[in-house]
C-alpha atoms as a PDB file:
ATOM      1  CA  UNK A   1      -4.460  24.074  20.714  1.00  0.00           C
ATOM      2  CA  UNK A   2      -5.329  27.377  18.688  1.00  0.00           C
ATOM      3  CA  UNK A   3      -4.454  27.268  14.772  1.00  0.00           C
ATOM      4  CA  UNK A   4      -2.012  29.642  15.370  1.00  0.00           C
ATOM      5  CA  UNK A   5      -0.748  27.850  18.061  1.00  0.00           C
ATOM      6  CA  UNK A   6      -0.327  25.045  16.480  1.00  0.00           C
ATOM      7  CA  UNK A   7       1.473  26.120  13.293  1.00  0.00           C
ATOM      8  CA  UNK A   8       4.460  27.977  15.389  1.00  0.00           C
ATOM      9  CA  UNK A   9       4.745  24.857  17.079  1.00  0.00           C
ATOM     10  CA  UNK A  10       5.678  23.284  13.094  1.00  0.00           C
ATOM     11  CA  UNK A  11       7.316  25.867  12.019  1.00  0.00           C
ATOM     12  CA  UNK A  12       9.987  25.625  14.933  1.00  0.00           C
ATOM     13  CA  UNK A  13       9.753  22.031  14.904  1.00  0.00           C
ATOM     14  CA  UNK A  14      11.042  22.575  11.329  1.00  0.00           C
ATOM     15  CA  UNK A  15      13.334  25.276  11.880  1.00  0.00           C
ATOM     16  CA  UNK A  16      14.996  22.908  14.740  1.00  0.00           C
ATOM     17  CA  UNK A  17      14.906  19.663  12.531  1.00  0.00           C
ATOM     18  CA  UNK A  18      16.948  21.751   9.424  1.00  0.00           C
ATOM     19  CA  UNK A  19      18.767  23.682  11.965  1.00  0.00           C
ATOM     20  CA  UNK A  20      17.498  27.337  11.023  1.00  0.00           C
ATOM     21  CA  UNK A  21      18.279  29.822  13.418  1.00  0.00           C
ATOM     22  CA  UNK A  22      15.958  31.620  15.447  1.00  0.00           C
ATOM     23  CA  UNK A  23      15.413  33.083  18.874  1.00  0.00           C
ATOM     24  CA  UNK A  24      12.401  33.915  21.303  1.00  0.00           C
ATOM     25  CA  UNK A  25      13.067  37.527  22.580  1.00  0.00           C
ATOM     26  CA  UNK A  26      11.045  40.273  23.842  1.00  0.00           C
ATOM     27  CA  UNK A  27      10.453  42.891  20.775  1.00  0.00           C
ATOM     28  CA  UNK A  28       9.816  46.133  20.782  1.00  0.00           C
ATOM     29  CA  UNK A  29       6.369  46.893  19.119  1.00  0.00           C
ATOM     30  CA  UNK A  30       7.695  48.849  16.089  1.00  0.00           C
ATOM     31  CA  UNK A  31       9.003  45.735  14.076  1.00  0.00           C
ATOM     32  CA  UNK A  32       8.291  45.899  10.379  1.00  0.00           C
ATOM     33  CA  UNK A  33       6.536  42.603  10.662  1.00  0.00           C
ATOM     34  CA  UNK A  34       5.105  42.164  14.092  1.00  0.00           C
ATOM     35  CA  UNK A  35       6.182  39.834  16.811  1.00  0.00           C
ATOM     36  CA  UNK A  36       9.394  39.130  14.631  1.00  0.00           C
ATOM     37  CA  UNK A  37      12.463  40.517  12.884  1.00  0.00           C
ATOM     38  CA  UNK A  38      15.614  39.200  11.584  1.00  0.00           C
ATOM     39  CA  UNK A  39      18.591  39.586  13.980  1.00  0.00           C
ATOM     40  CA  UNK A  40      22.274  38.180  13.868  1.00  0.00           C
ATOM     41  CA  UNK A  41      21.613  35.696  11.381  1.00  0.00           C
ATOM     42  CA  UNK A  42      18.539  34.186  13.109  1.00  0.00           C
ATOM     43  CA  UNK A  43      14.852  34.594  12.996  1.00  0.00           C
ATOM     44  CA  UNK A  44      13.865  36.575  16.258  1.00  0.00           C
ATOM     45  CA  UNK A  45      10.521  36.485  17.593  1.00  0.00           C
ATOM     46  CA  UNK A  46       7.942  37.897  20.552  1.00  0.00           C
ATOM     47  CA  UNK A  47       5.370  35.020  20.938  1.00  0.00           C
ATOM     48  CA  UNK A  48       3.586  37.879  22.458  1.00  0.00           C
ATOM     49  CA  UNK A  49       3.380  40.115  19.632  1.00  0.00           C
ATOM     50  CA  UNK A  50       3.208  37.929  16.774  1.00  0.00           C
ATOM     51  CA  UNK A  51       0.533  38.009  14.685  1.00  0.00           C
ATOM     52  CA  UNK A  52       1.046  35.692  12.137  1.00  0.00           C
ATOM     53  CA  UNK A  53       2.853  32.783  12.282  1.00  0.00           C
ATOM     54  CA  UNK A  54       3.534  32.678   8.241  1.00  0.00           C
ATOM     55  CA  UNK A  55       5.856  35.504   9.294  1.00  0.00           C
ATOM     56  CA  UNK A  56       8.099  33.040  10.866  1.00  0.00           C
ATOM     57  CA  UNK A  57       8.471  31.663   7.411  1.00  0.00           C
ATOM     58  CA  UNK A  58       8.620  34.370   5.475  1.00  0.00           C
ATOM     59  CA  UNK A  59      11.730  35.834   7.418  1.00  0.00           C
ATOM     60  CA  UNK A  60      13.769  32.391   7.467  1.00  0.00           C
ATOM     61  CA  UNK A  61      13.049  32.791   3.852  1.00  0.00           C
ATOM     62  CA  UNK A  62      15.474  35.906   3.835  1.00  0.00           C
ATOM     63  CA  UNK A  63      17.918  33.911   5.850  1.00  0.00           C
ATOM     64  CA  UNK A  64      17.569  31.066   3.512  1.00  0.00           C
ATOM     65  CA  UNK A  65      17.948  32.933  -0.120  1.00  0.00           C
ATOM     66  CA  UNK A  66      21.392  34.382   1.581  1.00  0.00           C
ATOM     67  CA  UNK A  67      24.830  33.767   1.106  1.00  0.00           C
ATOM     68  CA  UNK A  68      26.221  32.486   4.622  1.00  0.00           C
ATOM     69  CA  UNK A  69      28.945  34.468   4.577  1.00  0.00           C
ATOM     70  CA  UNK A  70      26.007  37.566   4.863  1.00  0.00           C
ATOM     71  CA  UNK A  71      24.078  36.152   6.933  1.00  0.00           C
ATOM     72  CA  UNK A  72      24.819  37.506  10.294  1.00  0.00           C
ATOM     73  CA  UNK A  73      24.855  41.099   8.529  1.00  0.00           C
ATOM     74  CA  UNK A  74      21.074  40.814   7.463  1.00  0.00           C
ATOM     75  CA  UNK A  75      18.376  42.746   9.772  1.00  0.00           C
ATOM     76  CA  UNK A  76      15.028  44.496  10.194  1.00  0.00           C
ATOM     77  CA  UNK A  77      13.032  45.472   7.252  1.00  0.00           C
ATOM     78  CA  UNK A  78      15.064  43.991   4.414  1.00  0.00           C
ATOM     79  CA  UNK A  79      13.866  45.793   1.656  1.00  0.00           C
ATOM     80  CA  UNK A  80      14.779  48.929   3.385  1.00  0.00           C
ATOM     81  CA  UNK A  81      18.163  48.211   4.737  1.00  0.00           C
ATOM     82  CA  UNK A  82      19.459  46.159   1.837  1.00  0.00           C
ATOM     83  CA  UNK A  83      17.316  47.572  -1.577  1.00  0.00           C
ATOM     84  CA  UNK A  84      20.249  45.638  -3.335  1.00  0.00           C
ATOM     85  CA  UNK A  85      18.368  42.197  -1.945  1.00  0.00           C
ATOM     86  CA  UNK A  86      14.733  43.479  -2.698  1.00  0.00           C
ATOM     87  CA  UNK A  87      14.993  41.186  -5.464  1.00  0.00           C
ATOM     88  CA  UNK A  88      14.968  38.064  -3.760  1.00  0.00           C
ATOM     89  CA  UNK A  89      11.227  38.337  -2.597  1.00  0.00           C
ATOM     90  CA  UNK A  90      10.148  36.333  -5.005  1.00  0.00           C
ATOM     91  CA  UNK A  91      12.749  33.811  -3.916  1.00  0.00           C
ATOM     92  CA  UNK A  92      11.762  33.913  -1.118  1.00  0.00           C
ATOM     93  CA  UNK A  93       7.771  33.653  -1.042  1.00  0.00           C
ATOM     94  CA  UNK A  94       8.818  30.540  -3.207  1.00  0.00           C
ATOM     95  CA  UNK A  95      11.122  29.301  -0.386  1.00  0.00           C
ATOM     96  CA  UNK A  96       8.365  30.024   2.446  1.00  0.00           C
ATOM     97  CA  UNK A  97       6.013  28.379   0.394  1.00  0.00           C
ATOM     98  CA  UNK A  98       7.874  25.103   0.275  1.00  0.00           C
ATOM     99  CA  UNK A  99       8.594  25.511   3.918  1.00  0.00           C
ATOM    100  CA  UNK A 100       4.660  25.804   4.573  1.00  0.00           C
ATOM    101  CA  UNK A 101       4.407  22.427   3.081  1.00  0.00           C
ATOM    102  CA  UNK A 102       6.970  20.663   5.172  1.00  0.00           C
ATOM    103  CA  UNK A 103       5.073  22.857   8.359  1.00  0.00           C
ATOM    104  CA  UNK A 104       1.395  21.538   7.039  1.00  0.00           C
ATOM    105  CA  UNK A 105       0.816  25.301   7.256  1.00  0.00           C
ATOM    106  CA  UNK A 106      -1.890  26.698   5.277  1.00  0.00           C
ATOM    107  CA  UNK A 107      -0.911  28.773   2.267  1.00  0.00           C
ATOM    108  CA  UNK A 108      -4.071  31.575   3.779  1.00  0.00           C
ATOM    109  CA  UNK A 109      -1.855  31.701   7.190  1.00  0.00           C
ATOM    110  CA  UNK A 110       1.268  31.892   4.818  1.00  0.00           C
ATOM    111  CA  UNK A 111       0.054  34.491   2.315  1.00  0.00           C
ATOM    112  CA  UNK A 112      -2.411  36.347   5.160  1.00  0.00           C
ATOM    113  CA  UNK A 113      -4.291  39.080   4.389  1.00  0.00           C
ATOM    114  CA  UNK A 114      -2.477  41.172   6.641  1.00  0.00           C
ATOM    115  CA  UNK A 115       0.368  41.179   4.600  1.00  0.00           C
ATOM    116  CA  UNK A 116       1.947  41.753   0.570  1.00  0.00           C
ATOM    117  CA  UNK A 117       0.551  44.521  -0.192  1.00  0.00           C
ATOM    118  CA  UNK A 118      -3.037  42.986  -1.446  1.00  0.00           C
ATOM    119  CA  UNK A 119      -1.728  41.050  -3.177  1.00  0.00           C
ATOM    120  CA  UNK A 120      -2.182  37.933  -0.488  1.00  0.00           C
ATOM    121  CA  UNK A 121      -5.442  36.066  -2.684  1.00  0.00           C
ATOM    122  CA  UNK A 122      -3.611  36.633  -5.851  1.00  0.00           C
ATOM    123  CA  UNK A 123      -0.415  34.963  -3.857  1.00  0.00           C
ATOM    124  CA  UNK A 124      -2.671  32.230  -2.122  1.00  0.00           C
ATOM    125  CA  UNK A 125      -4.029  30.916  -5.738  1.00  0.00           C
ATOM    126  CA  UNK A 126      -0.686  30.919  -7.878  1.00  0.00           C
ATOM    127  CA  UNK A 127       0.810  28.970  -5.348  1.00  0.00           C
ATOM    128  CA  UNK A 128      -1.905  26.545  -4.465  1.00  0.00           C
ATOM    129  CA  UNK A 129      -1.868  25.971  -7.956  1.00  0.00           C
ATOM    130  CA  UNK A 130       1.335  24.877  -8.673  1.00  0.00           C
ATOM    131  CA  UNK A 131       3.207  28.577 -10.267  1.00  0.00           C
ATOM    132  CA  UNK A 132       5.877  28.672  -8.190  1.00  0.00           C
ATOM    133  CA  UNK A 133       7.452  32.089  -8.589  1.00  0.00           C
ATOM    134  CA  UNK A 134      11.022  32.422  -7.457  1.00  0.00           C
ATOM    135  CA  UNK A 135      11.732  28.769  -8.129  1.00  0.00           C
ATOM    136  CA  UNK A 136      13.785  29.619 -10.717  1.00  0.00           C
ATOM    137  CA  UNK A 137      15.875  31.677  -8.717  1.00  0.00           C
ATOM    138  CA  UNK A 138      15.547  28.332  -6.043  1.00  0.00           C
ATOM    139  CA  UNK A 139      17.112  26.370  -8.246  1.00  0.00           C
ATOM    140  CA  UNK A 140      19.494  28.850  -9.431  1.00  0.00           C
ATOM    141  CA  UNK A 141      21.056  29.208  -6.216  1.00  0.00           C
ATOM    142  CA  UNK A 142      21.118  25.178  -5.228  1.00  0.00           C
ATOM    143  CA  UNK A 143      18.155  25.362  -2.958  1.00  0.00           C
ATOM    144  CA  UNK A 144      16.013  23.463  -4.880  1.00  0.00           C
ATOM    145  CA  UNK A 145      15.336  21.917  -8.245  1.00  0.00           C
ATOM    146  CA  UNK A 146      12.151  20.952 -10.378  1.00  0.00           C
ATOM    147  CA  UNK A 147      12.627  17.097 -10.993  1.00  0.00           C
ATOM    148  CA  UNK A 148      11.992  15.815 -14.451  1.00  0.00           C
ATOM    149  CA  UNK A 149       8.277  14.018 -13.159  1.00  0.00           C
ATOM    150  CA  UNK A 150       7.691  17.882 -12.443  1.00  0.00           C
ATOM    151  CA  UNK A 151       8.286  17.104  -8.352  1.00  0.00           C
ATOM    152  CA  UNK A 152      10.132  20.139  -6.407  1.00  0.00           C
ATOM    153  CA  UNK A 153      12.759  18.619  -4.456  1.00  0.00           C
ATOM    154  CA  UNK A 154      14.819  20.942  -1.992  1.00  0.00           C
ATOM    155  CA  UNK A 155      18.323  20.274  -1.678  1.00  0.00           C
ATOM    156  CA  UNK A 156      19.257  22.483   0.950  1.00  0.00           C
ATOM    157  CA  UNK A 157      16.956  24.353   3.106  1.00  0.00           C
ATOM    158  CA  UNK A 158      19.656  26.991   3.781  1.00  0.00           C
ATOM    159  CA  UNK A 159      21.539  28.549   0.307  1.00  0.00           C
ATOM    160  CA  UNK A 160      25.152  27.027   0.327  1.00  0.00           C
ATOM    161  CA  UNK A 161      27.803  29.380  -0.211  1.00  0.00           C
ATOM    162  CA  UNK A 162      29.573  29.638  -3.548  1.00  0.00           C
ATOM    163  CA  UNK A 163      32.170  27.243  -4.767  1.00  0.00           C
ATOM    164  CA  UNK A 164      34.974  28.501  -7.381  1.00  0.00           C
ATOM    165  CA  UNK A 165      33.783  25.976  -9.426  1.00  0.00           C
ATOM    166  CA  UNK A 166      30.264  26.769  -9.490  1.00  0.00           C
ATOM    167  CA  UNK A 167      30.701  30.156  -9.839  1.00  0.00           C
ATOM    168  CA  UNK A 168      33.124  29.768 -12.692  1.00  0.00           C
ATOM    169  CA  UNK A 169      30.398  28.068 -14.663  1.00  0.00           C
END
């Protein structure tokens, strides 16, 4: 089995095991990332037309860093259709990150050159080293949380929504 292959195979394992949504559709070939897009509150994808696999990831990560309640509203090219959640890319590069380790996915195939904006080495090298940008936000939100041995342990793969409680403190 191809490399490429191989890691969409994990990556929906994963997305069936923590019960992420997604769907295999036909696409048409102008998505913003191709072979998949973000549709109804589930990861959509064209095994035909995607190119990279990280993809997968990246857009479960927008799923992921949402509120439920939003969820289903989310689509396309995020940054363009929702500027107001532009700022949970780091978030979410954090979240697909930790995803890519559950996925044995390589952070190169994560982080591909084909993708943020040159900036994919730069990406590839904080991460494999341990800076986790967005965790903060992770953690922030209940996703995940930096254990006191310095361990990242991820309490929900999916943002829960937001109690009265915790949002009164």
């Amino acid at each position: 089995m191809e490399p490429e292959q191989q890691a969409v195979q994990n990556i929906t394992a994963f997305f069936d095991h923590f019960q992420i949504p997604y769907k295999i559709e036909e696409l048409p070939d102008d998505t913003f990332l191709p072979g998949v897009t973000i549709s109804g509150g589930a990861v959509v994808y064209d095994p035909t037309k995607l190119k990279y696999p990280g993809d997968l990831l990246h857009e479960a990560g927008h799923l992921a860093v949402t509120l439920p309640e939003e969820r289903d509203q989310i689509f396309g090219d995020i940054a363009v259709e929702f500027p107001h959640k532009k700022d949970d890319e780091m978030a979410v590069m954090c979240w697909s990150f930790l995803a890519s380790q559950v996925c044995k996915i390589p952070v190169q195939m994560l982080f591909h050159d084909g993708g943020y904006k040159g900036e994919s080495q730069y990406l590839q090298q904080m991460y494999s080293s341990g800076q986790l940008m967005g965790l903060p936000l992770l953690e922030w939100m209940g996703i995940a949380r930096r254990e006191q041995d310095g361990r990242i342990s991820v309490l929900s793969w999916m943002r829960p929504a937001v109690s009265e409680e915790s949002a009164n403190n």
